[in-house]
Protein backbone atom coordinates (compact mmCIF):
# COMPACT_ATOMS: atom_id res chain seq x y z
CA UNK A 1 0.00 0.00 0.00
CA UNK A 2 1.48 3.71 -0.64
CA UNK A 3 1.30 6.15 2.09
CA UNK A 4 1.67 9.55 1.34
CA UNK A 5 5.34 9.39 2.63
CA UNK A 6 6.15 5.83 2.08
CA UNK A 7 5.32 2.35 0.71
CA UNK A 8 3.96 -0.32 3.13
CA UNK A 9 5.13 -3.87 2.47
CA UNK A 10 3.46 -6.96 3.21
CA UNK A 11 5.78 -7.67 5.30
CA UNK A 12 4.33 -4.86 7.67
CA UNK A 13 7.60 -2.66 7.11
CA UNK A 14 7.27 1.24 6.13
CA UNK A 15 9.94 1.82 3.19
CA UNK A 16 10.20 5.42 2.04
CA UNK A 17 10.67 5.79 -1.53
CA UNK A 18 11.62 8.13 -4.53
CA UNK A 19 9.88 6.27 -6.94
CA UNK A 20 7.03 3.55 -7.47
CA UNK A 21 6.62 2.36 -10.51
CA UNK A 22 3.52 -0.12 -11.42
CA UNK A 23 3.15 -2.21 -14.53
CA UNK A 24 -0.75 -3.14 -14.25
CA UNK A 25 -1.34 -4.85 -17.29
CA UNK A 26 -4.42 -3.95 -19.05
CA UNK A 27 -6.92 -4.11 -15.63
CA UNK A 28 -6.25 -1.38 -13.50
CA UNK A 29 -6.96 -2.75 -10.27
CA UNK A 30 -5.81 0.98 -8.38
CA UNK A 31 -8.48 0.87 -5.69
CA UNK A 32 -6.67 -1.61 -3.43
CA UNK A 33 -3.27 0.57 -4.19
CA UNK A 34 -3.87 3.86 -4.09
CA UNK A 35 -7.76 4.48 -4.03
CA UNK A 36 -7.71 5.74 -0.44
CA UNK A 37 -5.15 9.08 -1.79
CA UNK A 38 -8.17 10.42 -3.65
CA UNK A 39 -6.60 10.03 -6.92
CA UNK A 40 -8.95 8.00 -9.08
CA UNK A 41 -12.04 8.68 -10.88
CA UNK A 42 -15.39 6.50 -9.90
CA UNK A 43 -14.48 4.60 -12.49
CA UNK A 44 -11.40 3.70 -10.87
CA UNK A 45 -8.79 5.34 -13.51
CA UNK A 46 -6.52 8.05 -12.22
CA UNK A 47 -7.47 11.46 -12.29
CA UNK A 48 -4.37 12.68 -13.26
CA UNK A 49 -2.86 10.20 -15.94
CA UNK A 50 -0.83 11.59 -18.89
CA UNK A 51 2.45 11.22 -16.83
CA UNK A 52 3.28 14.83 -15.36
CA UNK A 53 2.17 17.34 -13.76
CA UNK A 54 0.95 14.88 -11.40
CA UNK A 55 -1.96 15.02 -8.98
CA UNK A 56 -1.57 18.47 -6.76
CA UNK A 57 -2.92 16.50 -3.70
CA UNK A 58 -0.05 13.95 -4.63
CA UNK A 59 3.30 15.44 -5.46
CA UNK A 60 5.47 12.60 -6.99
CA UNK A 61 2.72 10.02 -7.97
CA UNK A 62 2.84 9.43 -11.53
CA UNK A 63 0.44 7.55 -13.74
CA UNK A 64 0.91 6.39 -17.49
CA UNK A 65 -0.35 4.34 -20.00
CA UNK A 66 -4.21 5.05 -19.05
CA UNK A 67 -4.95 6.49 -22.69
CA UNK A 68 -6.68 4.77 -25.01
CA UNK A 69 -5.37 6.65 -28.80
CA UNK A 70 -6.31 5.74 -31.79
CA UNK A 71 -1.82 6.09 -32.93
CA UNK A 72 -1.69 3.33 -30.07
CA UNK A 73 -2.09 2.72 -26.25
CA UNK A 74 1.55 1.74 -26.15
CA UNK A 75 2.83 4.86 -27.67
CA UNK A 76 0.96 6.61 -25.36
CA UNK A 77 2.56 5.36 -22.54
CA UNK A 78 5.87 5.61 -23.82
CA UNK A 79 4.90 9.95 -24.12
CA UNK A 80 3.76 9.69 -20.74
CA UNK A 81 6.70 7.69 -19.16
CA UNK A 82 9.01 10.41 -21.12
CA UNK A 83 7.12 13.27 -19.07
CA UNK A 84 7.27 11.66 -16.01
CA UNK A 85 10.98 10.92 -16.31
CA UNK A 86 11.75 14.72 -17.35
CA UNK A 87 9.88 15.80 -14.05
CA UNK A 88 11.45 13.11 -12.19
CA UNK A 89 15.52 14.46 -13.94
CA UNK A 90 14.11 18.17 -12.98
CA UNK A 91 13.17 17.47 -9.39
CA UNK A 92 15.33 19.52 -7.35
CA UNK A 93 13.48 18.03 -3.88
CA UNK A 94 15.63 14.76 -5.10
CA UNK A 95 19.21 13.66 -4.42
CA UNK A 96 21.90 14.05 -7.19
């Protein structure tokens, strides 16, 4: 489960993190995840999903690959991943 702060393993232990990356296949699945940050729709797809800017109520949760185009869901993703990894590069909250 992700905590604003952190990722909770189930294992019990609280492991803060940079990153999270999901690969969800084609069913979402979110609600378990992340449905209790606010962040999805009613129909269970993020709010906020072509990659970056993120989520204001979120900062640093990404979501990609939730566009359905007719040039392909796959090279959708791949624009969205791109965004998110610029913002990600650009973050000067980060580490170098």
């Amino acid at each position: 489960m992700l905590e604003p702060e952190a990722a909770l393993l189930v294992t019990g232990e609280r492991v803060d993190v940079d990153a999270v990356i999901l690969a969800t296949g084609y069913r979402r699945g979110l609600e378990g995840l992340v449905g209790h940050l606010n962040v999805l729709d009613d129909r269970g797809a993020p709010r906020h999903w072509r990659g970056a800017p993120c989520d204001p109520t979120t900062p640093g949760l990404y979501f990609a690959g939730f566009e359905v185009r007719l040039s392909g869901s796959i090279r959708a993703s791949g624009i969205h991943a791109r965004r998110i990894a610029k913002t990600v590069a650009d973050d000067s909250r980060l580490p170098a």
